[in-house]
Structure formats: C-alpha cells, structure tokens
C-alpha atoms as a PDB file:
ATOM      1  CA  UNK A   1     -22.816 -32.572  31.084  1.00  0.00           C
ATOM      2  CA  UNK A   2     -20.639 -29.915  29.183  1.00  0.00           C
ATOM      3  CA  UNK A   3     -18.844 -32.727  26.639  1.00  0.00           C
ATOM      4  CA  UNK A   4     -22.963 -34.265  25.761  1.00  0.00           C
ATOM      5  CA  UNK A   5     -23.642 -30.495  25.676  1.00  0.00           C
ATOM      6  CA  UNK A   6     -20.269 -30.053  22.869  1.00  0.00           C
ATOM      7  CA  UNK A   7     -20.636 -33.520  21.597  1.00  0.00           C
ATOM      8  CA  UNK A   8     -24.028 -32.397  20.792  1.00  0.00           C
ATOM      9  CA  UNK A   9     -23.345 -29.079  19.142  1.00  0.00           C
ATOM     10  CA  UNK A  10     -20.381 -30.859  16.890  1.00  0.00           C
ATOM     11  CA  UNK A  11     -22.805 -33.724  15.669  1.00  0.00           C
ATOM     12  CA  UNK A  12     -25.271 -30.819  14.575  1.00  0.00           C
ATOM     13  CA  UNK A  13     -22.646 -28.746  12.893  1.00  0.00           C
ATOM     14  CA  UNK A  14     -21.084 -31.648  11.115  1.00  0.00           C
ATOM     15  CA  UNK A  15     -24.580 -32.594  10.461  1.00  0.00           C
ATOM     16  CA  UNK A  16     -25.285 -29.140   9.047  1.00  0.00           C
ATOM     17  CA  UNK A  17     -22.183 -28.865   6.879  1.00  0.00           C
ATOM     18  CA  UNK A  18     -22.865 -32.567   5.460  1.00  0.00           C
ATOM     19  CA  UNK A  19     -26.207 -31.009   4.061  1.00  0.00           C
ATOM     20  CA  UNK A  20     -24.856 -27.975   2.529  1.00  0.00           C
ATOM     21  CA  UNK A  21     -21.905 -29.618   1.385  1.00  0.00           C
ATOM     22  CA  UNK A  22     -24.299 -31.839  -0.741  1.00  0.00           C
ATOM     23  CA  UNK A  23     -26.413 -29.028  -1.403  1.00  0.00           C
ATOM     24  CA  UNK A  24     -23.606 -27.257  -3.099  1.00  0.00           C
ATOM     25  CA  UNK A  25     -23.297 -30.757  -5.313  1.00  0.00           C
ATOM     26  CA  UNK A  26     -26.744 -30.018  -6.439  1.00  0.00           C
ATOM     27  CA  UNK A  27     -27.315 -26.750  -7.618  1.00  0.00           C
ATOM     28  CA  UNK A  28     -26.214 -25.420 -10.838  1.00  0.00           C
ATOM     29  CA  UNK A  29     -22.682 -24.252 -11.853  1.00  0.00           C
ATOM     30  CA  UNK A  30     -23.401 -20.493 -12.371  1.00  0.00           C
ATOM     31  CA  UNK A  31     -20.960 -17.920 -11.321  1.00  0.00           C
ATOM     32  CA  UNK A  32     -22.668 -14.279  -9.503  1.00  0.00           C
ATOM     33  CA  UNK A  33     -21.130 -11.242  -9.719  1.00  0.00           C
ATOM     34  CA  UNK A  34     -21.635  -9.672  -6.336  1.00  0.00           C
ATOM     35  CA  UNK A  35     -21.434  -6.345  -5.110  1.00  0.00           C
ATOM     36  CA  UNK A  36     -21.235  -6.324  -1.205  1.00  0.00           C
ATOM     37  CA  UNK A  37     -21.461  -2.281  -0.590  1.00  0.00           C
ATOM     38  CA  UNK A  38     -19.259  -0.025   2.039  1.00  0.00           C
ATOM     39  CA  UNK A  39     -20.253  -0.844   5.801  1.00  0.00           C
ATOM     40  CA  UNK A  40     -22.556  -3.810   5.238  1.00  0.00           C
ATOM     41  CA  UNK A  41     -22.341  -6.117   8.587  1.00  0.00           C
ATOM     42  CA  UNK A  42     -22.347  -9.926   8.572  1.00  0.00           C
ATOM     43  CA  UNK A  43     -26.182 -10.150   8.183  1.00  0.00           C
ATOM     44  CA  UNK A  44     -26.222  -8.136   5.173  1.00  0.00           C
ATOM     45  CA  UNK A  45     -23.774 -10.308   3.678  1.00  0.00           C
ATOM     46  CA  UNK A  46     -25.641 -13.486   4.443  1.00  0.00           C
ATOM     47  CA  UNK A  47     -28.734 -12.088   2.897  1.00  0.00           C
ATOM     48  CA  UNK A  48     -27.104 -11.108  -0.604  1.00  0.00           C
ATOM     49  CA  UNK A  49     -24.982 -14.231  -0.658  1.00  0.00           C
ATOM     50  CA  UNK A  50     -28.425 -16.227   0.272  1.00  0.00           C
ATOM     51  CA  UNK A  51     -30.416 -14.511  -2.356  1.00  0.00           C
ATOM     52  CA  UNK A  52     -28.050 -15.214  -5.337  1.00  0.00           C
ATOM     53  CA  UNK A  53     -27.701 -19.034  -4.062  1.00  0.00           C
ATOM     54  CA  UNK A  54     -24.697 -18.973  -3.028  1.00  0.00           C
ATOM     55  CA  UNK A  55     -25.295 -20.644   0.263  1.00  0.00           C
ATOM     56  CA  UNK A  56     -28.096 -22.619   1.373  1.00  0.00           C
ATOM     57  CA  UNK A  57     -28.545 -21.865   4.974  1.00  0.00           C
ATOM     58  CA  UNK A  58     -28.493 -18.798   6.612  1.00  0.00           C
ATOM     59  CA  UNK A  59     -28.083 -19.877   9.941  1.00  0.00           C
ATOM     60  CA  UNK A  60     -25.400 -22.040   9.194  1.00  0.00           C
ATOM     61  CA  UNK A  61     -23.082 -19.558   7.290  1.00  0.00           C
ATOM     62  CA  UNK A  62     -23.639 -17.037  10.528  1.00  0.00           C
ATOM     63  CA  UNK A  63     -22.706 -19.894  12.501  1.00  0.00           C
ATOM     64  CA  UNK A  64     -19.382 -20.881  10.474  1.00  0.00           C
ATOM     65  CA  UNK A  65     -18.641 -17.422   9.747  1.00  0.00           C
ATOM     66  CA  UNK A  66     -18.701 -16.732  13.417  1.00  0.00           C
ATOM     67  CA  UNK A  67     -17.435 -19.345  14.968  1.00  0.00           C
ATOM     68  CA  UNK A  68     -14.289 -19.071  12.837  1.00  0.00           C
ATOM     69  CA  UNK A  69     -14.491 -15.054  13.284  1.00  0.00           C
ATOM     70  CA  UNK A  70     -14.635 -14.382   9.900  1.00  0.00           C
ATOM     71  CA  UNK A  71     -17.650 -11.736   9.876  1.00  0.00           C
ATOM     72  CA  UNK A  72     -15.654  -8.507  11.061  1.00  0.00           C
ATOM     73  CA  UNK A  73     -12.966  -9.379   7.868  1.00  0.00           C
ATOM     74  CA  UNK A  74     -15.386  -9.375   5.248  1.00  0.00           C
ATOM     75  CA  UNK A  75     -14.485  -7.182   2.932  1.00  0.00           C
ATOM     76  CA  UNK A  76     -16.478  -4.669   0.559  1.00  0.00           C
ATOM     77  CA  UNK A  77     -16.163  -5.184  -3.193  1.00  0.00           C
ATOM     78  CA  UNK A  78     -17.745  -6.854  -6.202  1.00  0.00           C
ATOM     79  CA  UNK A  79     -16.394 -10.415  -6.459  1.00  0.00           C
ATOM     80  CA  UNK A  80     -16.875 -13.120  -8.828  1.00  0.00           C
ATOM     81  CA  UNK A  81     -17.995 -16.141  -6.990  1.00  0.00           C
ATOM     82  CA  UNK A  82     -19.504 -19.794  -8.291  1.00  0.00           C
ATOM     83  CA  UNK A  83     -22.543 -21.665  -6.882  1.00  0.00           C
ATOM     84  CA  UNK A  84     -20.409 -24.486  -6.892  1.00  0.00           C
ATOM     85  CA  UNK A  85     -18.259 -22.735  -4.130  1.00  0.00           C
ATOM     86  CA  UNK A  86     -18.492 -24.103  -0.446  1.00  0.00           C
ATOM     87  CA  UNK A  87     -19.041 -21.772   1.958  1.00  0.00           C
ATOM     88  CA  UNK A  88     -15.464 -21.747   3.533  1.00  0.00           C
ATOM     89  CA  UNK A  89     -13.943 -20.647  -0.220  1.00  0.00           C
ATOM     90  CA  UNK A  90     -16.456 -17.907   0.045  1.00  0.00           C
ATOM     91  CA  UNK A  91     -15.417 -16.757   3.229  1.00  0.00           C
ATOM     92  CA  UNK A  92     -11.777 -17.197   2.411  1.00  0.00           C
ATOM     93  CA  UNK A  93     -12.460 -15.095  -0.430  1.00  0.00           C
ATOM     94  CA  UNK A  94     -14.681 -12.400   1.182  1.00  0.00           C
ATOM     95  CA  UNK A  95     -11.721 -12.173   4.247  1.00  0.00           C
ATOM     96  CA  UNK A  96      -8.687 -11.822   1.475  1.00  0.00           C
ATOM     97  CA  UNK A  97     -10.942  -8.920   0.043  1.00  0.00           C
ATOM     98  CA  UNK A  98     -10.335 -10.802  -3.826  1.00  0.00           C
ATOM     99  CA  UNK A  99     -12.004  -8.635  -5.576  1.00  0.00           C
ATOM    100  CA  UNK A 100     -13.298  -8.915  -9.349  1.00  0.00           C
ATOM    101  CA  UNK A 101     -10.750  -7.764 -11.491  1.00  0.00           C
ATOM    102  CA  UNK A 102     -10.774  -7.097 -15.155  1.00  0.00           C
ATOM    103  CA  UNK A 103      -7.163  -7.646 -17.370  1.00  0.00           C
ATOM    104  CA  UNK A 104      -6.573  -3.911 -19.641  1.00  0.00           C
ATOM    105  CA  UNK A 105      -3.645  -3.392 -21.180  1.00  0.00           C
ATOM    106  CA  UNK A 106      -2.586   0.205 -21.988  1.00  0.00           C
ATOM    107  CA  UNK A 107      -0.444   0.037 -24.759  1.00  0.00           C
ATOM    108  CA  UNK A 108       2.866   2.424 -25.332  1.00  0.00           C
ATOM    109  CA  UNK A 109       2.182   5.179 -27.793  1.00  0.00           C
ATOM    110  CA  UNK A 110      -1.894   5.337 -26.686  1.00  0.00           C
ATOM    111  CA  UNK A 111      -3.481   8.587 -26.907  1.00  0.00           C
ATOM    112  CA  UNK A 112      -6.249   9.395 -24.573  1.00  0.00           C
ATOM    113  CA  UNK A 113      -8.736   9.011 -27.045  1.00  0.00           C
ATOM    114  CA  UNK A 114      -7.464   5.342 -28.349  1.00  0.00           C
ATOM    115  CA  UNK A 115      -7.863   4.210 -24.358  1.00  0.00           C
ATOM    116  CA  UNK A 116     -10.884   5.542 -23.690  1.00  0.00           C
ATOM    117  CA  UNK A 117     -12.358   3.657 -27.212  1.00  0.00           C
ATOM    118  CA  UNK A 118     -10.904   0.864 -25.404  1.00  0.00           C
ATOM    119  CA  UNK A 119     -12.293   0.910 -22.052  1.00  0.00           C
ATOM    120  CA  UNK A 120     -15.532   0.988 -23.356  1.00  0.00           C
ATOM    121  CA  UNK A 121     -14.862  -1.605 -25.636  1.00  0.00           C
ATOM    122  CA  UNK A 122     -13.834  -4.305 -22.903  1.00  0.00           C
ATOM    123  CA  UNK A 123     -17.029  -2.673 -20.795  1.00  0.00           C
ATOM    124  CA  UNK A 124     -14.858  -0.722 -18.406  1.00  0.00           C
ATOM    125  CA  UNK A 125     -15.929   2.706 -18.378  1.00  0.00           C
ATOM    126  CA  UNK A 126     -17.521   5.370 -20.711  1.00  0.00           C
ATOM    127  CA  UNK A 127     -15.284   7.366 -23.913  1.00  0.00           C
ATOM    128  CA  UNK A 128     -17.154  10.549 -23.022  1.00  0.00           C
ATOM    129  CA  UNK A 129     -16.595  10.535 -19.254  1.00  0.00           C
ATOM    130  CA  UNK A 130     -12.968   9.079 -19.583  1.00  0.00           C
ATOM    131  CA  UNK A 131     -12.328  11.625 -21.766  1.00  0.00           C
ATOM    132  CA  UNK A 132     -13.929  14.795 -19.785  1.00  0.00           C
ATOM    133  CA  UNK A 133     -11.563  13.154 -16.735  1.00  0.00           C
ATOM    134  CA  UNK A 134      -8.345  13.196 -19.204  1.00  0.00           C
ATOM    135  CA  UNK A 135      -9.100  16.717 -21.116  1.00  0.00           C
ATOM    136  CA  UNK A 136     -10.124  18.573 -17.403  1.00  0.00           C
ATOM    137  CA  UNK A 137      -6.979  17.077 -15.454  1.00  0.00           C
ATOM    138  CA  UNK A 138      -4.751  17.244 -18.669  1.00  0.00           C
ATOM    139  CA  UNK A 139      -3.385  13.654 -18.325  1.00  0.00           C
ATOM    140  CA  UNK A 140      -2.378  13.007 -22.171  1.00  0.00           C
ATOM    141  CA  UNK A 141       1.616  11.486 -21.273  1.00  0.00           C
ATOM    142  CA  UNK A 142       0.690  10.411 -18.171  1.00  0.00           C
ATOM    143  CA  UNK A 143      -1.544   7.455 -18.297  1.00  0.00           C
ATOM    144  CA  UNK A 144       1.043   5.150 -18.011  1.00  0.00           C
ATOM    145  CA  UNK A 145       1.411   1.984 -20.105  1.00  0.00           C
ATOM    146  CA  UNK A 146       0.560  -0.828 -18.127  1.00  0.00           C
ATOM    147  CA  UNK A 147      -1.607  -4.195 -17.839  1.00  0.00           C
ATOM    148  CA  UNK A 148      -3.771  -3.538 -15.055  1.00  0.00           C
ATOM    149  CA  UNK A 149      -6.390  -5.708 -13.081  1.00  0.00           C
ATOM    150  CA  UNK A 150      -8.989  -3.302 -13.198  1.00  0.00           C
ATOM    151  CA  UNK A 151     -11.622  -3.974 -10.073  1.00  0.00           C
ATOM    152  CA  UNK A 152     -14.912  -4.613 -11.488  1.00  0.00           C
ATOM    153  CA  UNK A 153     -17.122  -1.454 -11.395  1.00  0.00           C
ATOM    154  CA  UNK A 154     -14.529   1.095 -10.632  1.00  0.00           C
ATOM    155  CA  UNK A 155     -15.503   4.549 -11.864  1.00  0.00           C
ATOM    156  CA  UNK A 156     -13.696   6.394 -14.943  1.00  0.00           C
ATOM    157  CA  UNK A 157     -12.014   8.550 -12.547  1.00  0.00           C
ATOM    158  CA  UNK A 158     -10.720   5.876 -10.291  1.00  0.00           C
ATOM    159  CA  UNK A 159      -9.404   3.908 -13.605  1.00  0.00           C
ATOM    160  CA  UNK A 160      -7.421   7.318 -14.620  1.00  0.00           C
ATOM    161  CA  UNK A 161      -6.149   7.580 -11.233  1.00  0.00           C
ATOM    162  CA  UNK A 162      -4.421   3.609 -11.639  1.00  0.00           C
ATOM    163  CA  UNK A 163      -2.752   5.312 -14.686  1.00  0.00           C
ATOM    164  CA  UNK A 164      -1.521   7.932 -13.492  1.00  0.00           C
ATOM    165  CA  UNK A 165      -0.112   6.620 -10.504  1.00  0.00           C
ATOM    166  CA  UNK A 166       1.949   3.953 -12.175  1.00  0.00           C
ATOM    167  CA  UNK A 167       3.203   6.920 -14.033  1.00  0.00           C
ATOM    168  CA  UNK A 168       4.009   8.287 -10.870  1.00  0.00           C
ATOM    169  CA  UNK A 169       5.593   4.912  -9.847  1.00  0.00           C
ATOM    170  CA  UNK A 170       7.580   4.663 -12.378  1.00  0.00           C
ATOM    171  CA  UNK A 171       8.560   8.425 -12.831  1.00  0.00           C
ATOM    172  CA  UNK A 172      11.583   7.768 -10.387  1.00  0.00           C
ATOM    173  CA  UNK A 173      13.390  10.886  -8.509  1.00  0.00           C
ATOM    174  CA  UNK A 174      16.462   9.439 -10.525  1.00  0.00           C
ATOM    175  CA  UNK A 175      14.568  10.133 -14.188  1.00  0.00           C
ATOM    176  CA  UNK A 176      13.670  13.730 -12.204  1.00  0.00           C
ATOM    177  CA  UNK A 177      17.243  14.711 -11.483  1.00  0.00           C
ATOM    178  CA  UNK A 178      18.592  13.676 -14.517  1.00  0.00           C
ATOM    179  CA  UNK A 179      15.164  16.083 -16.310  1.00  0.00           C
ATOM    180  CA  UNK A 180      16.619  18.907 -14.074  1.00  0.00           C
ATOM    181  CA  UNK A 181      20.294  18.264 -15.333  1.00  0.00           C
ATOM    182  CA  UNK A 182      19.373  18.607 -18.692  1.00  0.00           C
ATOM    183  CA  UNK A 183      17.149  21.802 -17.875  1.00  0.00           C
ATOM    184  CA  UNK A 184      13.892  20.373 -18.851  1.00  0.00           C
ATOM    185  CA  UNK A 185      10.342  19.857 -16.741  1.00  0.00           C
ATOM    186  CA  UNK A 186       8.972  17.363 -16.513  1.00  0.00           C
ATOM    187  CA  UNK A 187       6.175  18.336 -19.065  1.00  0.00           C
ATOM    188  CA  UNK A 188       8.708  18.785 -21.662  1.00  0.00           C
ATOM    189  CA  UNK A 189      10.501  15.602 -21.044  1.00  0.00           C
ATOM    190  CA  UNK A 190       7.321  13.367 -21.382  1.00  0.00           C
ATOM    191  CA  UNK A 191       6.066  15.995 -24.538  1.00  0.00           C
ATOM    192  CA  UNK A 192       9.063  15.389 -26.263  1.00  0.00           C
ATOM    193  CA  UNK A 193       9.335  11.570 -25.352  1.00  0.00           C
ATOM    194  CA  UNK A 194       5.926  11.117 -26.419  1.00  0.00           C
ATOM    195  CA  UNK A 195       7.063  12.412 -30.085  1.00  0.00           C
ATOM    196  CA  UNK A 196       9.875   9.586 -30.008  1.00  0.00           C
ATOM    197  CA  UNK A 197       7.258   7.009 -29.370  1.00  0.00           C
ATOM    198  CA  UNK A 198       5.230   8.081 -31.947  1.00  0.00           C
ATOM    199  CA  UNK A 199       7.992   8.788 -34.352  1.00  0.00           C
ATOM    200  CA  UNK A 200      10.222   5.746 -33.281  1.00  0.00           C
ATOM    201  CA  UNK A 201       9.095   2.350 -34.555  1.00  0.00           C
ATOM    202  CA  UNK A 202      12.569   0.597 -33.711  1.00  0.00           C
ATOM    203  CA  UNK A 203      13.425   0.748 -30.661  1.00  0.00           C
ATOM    204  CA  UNK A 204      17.155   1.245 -31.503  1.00  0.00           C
ATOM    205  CA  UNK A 205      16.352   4.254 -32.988  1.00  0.00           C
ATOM    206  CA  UNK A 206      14.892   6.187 -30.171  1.00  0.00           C
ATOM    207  CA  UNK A 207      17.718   7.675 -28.607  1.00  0.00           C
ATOM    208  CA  UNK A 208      19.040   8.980 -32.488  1.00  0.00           C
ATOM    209  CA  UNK A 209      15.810  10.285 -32.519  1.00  0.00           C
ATOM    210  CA  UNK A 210      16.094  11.807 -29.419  1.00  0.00           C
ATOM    211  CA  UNK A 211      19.624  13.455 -30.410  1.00  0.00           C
ATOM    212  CA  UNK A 212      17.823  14.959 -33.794  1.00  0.00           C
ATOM    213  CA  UNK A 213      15.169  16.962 -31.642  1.00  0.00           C
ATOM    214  CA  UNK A 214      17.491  18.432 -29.294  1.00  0.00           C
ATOM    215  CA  UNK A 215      19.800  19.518 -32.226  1.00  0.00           C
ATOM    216  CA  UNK A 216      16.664  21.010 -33.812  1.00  0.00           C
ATOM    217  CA  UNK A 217      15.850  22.714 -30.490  1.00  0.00           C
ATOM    218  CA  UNK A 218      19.272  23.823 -29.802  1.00  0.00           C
ATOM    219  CA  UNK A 219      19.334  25.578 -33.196  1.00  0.00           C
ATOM    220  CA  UNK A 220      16.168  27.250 -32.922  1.00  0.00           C
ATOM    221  CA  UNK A 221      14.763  24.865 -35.820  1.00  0.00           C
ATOM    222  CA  UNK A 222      11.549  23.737 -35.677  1.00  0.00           C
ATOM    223  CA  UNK A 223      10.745  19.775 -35.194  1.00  0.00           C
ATOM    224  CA  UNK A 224       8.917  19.092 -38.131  1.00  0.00           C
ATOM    225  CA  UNK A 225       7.301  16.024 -37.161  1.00  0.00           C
ATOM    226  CA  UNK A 226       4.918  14.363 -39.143  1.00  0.00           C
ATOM    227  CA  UNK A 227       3.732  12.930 -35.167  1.00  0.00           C
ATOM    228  CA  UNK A 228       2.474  16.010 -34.141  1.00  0.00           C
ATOM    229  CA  UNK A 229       0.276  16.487 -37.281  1.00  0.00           C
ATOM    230  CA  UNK A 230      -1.548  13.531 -36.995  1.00  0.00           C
ATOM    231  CA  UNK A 231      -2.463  14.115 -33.499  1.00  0.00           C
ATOM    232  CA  UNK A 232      -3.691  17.967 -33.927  1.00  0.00           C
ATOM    233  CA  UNK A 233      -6.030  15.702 -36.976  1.00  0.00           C
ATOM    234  CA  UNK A 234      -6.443  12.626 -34.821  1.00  0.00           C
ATOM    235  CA  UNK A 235      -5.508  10.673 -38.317  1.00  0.00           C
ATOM    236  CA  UNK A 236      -3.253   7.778 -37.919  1.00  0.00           C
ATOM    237  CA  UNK A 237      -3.669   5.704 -40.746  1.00  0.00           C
ATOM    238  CA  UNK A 238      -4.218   7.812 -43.862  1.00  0.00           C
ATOM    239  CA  UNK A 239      -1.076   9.600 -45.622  1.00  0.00           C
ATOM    240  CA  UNK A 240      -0.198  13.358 -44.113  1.00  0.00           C
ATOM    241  CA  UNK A 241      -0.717  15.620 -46.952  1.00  0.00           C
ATOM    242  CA  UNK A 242       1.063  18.999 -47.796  1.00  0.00           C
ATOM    243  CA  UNK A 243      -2.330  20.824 -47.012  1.00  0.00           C
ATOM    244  CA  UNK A 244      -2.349  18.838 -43.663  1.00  0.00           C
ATOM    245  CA  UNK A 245       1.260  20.447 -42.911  1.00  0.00           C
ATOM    246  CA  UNK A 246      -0.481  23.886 -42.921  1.00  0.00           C
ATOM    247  CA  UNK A 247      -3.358  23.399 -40.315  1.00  0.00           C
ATOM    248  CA  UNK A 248      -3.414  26.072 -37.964  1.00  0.00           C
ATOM    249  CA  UNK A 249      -2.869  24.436 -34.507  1.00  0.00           C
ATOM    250  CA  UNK A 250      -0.359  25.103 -31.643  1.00  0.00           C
ATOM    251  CA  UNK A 251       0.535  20.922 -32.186  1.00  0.00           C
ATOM    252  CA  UNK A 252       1.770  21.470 -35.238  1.00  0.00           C
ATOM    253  CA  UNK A 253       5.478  21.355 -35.477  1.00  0.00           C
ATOM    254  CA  UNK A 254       5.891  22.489 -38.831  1.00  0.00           C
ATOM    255  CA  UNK A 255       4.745  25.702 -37.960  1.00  0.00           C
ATOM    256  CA  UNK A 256       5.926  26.225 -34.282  1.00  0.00           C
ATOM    257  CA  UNK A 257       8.978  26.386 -32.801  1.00  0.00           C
ATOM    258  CA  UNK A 258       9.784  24.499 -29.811  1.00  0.00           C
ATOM    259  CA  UNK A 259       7.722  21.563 -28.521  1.00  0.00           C
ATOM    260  CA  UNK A 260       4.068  21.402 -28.563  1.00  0.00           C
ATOM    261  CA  UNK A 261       2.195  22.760 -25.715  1.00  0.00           C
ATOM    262  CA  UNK A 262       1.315  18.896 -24.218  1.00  0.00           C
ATOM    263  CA  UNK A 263       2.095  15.472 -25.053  1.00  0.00           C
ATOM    264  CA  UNK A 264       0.601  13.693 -27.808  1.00  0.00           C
ATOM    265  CA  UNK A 265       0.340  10.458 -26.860  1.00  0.00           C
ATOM    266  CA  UNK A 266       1.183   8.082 -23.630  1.00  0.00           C
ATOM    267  CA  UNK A 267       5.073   7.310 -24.049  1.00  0.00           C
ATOM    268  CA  UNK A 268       5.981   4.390 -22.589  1.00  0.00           C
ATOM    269  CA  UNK A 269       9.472   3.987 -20.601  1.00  0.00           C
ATOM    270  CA  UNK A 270      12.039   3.143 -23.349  1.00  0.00           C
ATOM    271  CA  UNK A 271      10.654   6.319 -24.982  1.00  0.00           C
ATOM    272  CA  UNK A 272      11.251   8.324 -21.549  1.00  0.00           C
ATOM    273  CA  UNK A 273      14.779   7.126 -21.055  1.00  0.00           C
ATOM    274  CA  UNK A 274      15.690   8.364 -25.376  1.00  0.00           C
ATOM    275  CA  UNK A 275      14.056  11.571 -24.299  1.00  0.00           C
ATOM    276  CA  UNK A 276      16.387  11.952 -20.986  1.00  0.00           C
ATOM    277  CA  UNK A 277      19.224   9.988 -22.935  1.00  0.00           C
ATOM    278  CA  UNK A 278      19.641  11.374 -26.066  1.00  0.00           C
ATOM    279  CA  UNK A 279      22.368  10.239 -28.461  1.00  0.00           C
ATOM    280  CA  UNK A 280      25.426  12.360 -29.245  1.00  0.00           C
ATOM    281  CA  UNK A 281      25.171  12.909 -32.812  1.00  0.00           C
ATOM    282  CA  UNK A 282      25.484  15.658 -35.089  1.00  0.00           C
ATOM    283  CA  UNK A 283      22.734  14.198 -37.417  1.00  0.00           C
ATOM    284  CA  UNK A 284      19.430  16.723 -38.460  1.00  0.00           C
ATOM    285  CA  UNK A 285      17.163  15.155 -40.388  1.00  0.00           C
ATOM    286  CA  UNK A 286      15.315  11.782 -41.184  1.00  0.00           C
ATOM    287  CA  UNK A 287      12.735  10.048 -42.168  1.00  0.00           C
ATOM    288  CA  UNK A 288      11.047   7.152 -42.636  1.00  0.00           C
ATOM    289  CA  UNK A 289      11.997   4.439 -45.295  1.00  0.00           C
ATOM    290  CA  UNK A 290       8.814   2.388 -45.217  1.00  0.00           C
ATOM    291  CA  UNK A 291      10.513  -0.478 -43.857  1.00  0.00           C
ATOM    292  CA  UNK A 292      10.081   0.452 -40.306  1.00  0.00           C
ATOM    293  CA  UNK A 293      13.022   1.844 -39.740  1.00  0.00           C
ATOM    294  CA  UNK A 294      14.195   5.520 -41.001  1.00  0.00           C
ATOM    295  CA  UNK A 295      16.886   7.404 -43.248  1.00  0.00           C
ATOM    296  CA  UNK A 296      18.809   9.619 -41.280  1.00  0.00           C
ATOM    297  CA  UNK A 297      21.160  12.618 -43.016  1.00  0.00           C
ATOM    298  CA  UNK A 298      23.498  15.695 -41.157  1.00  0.00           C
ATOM    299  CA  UNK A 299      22.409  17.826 -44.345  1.00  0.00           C
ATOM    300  CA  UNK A 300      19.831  18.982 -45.752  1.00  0.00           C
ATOM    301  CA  UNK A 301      20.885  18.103 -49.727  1.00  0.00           C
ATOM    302  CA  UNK A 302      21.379  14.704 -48.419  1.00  0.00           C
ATOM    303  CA  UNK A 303      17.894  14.259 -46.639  1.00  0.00           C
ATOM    304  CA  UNK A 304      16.437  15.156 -50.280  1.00  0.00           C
ATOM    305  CA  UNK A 305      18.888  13.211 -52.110  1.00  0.00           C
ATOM    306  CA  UNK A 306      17.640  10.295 -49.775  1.00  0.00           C
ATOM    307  CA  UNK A 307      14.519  11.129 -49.763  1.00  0.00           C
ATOM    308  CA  UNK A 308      14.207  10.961 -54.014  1.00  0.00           C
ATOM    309  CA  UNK A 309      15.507   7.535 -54.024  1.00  0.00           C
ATOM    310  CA  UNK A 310      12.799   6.204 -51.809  1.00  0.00           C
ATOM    311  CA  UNK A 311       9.707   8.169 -54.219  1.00  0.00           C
END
C-alpha cells in the first residue's frame, strides 16, 4: 500500500514539473525585478513570484520548495530574475540570498560632489540626499575608491556606509602606526594625501610631491596649491586666475598656513602611502609643465626661471 501510495505521489510530481517545465518554454523572456521585503514567509513569496509570472503553479512551488526545505532559506532582497527561469534556479537563487547588484566605480581623486552626480546618473541614489549624508557625517577623504556591486535599492546612507567601510578596510593599523610615527592624525594624513592626488598626475611623482609639502610645513611656508583653490570654487576645468588665488576661504592654501581644515577630494591608496611615505628631498617648489608631469626647483629664482620658459 505505502509504495502505490509513493509511486503515486512521484507520478503526480513528475507529472506536475513536466507541465511547468513546458510552461516555462512558453511564456515570454522578460526579466522582473523583485523585491521580497524583511520577514515575508514562504506564502508571501509564492504570491509575488506568482503574480509577476515567474512560476505557474502555486501549489507546486510550495510543494518543491518544501519538500526540498527550501522555504525557511529564502532570503529578503530585490533580485533580478527571468521568466524563462525554472523554479529550482529561483529557489537556488532566493536560498544563496543573490541579490540585484548594480557595478559603480568610485574613482581616485572623486570629490563628494563628482560621486553623488554619479550615483544619480547610473540611478543609484539622489545628489541632494548623498550629499546632506557626506556634508552632516563629514566623509570628503573617506569614501574610498572602489568598484562596488551596489544592491539594488539600497538607500544613500547605506551606499556611503560601503564607502566608508572599505576605507576602513583598507586603512590598515600598519598605515595608523606609521601616521602616529610621523606625528600626524589621521585627518591630516588623508587631507594632505588628498592634495597629492589632486596635484599628482604621475604616479611617480607622488611621493616628491609628498616630500615638497612636508618641507613647506616644516618651514612654516604655506602650500600654495593650486588643488585647494579649485575645490573651495568647485572649478576643475577652467584656468585658476590670480583673483581666484585671493578668495577668502579656510581651503585656500595660498592664504593659510598649514593644511586645510578637511580633505578635498577621495585619495585613493597610492596617494595615502606618498602622504605616509614621503620622499627625502630638499626640493620646494614645482609645478606643472603641461605635459602631465611637473617642474620641480630647491629655489625660488629657479622655480621662476622655469616657470618663464614654459609661458
């Protein structure tokens, strides 16, 4: 009696799955984005996947689902499924919890602003609410550059929060001793590497860059960089002016001594490493050449001298 009773219930099932598999081979190649939300049970999952067509029997999927105890590891999340899926990929893919995620790369040398205008570009988040989370937390320097898989639907905050703990990540205790052996905080390490990235634009320059500011800052000079102007106007393409040199804000270096009160961009690690590594040099000034690289002089007369043949 029990094996008619099981032969029974497998000729059904197989019976079953034959007639969703070929439903599956019917219905139109569409993909769903679905949200399944916090604390929704197995029923509540059959419904939404049922009402976006991604299965075709109810009863079956609670059957399946349960007999291979997948309910209880559905996870919550917005996924990216396909009609075409069977209903064993779905559940493989609702039990591994793979989420919808969304490629963003943060690129070194980013300012708050420039990755908040692209968040909302790539339909991420919103510029005036990633901004009110960066400005109120202070996070300029520490939204680390990164390629992230952003989950579909994540808030601004939660986005910022990625950032900054990949900063966090990769802001190792070795980076902090060696910070604390050249007497800086951390705030003043990633201020002044985010100059270098911003200044730099060879890489085997950074660390000679590096060296300059802390000769400047051991003399009591001030930095002078053209860097910090640009971000106290947020202007990054057009030429810096002599009247721009003169606006009145605590970024700007040709005015104030010592470094800026924050960062002014998001350095990324090579820049972090010049600002904790600087070269031993007894070089003062430079500047750039227009060929990407810079013109570097222990005198003043020379800077100028260099600086005339390149007018």
């Amino acid at each position: 009696m029990k094996s008619i009773i099981l032969r029974t219930t497998f000729i059904v099932l197989s019976l079953s799955l034959i007639v969703t598999l070929f439903y599956n081979f019917s219905i139109p190649n569409r993909e769903v984005i679905l949200t399944i939300p916090h604390g929704s049970n197995g029923k509540t999952i059959t419904e939404l996947l049922y009402e976006n067509r991604l299965i075709s029997n109810k009863k079956i999927f609670i059957l399946f689902s349960g007999f291979t105890r997948s309910t209880k590891k559905f996870q919550s999340g917005t996924y990216k499924l396909n009609q075409k899926m069977d209903m064993f990929k779905i559940m493989d893919i609702l039990k591994k919890g793979k989420v919808y995620s969304i490629k963003f790369t943060v690129p070194e040398g980013y300012t708050s602003v420039q990755i908040a205008e692209l968040l909302e570009q790539k339909n991420l988040g919103n510029k005036k609410e990633f901004l009110k989370i960066a400005e109120k937390e202070k996070l300029e320097g520490y939204l680390y550059p990164e390629t992230y898989f952003i989950p579909y639907g994540s808030a601004e905050k939660e986005i910022a929060a990625f950032m900054v703990n990949e900063f966090k990540k990769n802001y190792t205790p070795q980076l902090a001793e060696q910070a604390k052996k050249l007497k800086m905080s951390t705030q003043a390490v990633i201020t002044l590497a985010s100059i270098i990235e911003r200044e730099a634009v060879s890489s085997e320059e950074r660390a000679l860059i590096s060296g300059i500011f802390y000769n400047r800052l051991k003399k009591g000079w001030m930095l002078e960089s053209c860097a910090t102007i640009r971000y106290a106007l947020n202007k990054y393409t057009d030429k810096i002016t002599y009247k721009d040199l003169r606006i009145n804000s605590p970024y700007n270096t040709y005015e104030h001594h010592g470094l800026p009160p924050g960062p002014i961009c998001n350095p990324g690690m090579p820049s972090i490493q010049a600002a904790l590594n600087p070269a031993n040099t007894d070089l003062m000034f430079f500047f750039s050449n227009g060929k990407g690289t810079h013109e570097f002089s222990k005198y003043y007369k020379q800077h100028l001298e260099k600086q005339k043949k390149h007018l």
